[in-house]
Protein backbone atom coordinates (compact mmCIF):
# COMPACT_ATOMS: atom_id res chain seq x y z
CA UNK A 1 39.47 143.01 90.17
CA UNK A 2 41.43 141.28 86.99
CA UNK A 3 44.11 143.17 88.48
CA UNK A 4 44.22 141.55 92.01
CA UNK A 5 43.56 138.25 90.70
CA UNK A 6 46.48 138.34 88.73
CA UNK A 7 48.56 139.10 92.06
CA UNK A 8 46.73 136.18 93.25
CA UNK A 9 48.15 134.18 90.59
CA UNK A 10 51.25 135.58 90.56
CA UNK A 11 51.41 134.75 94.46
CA UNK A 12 50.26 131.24 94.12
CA UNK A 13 52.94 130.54 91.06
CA UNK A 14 55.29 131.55 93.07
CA UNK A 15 54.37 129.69 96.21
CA UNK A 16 53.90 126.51 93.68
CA UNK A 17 57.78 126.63 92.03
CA UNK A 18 59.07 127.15 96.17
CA UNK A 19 56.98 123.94 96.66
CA UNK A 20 58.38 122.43 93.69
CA UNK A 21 62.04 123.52 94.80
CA UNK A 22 61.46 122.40 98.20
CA UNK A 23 59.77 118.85 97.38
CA UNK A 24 62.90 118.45 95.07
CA UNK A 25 65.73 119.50 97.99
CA UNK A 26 63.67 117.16 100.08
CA UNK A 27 63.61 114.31 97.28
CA UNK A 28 67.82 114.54 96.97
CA UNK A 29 67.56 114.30 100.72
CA UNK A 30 65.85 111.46 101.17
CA UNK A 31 67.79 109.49 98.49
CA UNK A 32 70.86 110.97 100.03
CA UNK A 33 69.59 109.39 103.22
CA UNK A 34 68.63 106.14 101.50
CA UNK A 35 72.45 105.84 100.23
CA UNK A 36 73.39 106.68 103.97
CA UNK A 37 71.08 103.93 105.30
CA UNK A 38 72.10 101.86 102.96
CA UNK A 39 75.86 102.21 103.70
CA UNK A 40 75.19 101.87 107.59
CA UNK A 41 73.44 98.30 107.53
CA UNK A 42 76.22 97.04 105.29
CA UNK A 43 78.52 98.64 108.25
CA UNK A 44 76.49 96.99 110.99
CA UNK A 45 76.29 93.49 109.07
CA UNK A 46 80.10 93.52 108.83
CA UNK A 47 80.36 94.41 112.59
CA UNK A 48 77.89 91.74 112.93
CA UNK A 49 80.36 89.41 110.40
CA UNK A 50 83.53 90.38 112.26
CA UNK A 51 82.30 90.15 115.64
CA UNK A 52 80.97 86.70 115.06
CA UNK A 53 84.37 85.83 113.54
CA UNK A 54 85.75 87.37 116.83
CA UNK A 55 83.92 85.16 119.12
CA UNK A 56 84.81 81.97 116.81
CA UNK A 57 88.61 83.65 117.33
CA UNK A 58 88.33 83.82 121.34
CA UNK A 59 86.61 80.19 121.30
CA UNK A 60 89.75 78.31 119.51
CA UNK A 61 91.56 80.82 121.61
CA UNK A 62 90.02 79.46 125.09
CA UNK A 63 89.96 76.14 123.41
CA UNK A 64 93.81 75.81 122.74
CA UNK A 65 94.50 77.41 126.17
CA UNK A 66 92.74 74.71 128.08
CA UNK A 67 94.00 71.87 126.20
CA UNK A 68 97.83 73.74 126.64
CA UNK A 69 96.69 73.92 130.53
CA UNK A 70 95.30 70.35 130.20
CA UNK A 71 98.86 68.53 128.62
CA UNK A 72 100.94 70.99 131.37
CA UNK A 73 98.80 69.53 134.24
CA UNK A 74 99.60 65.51 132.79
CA UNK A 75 103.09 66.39 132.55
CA UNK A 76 103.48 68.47 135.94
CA UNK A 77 101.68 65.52 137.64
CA UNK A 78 104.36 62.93 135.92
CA UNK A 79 107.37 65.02 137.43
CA UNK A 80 106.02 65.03 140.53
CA UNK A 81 105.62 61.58 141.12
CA UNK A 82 109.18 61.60 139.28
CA UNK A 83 110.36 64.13 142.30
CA UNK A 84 108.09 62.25 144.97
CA UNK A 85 109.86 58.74 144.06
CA UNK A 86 113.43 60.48 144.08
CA UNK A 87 113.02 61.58 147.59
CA UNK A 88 111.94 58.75 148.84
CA UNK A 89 115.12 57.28 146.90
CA UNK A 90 117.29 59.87 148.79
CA UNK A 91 115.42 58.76 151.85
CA UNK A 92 116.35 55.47 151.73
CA UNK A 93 120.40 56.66 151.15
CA UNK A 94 120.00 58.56 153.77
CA UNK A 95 118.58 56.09 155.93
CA UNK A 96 121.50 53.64 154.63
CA UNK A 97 124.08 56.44 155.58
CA UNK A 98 122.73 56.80 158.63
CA UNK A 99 123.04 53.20 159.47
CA UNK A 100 126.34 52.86 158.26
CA UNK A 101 128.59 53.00 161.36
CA UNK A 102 126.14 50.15 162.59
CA UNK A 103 127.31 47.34 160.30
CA UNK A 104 130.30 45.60 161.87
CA UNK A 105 133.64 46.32 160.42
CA UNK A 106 134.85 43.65 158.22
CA UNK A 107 138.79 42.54 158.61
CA UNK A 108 140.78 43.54 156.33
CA UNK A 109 142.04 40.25 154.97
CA UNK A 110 138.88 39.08 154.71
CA UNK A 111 138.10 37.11 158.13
């Protein structure tokens, strides 16, 4: 009897130190994982950081495009009305060319 309970005691020593190694692996785990989690929010807030940043970047980007777009649009309409006003310039030339052979020759001494 003092024999078997000493196998029982034996048994249950054992099965305590693998419970004590095994709570211990799992203890370096989990602060293992902690340090992991840890590391992956400050990833994820920097993402977060940067991709703001990138939005702010594409804003000014979209910003500086338009008003770009905006001062080629004034000046495009100003050479227009440039280009409408010389045709209508070479218009009238032409219309004065045209008309030429119309006006009655002068003399040449002045009569």
């Amino acid at each position: 009897m003092v024999q078997h309970v000493e196998q029982n005691l034996q048994l249950m020593t054992k099965r305590a130190v693998k419970a004590e190694n095994s709570a211990a692996k799992l203890k370096q785990e989990n602060a293992l994982l902690q340090l992991q989690l840890n590391d992956y929010r400050r990833e994820n807030e920097s993402l977060r950081r940067g991709q703001a940043a990138s939005r702010a970047a594409v804003r000014q980007s979209a910003d500086l495009a338009l008003q770009n777009l905006l001062g080629v649009l004034t000046r495009s309409r100003a050479s227009i009305k440039q280009l409408a006003s010389g045709a209508e310039s070479l218009q009238l030339v032409a219309d004065v060319l045209k008309s030429i052979d119309r006006v009655a020759e002068v003399p040449e001494d002045g009569q």
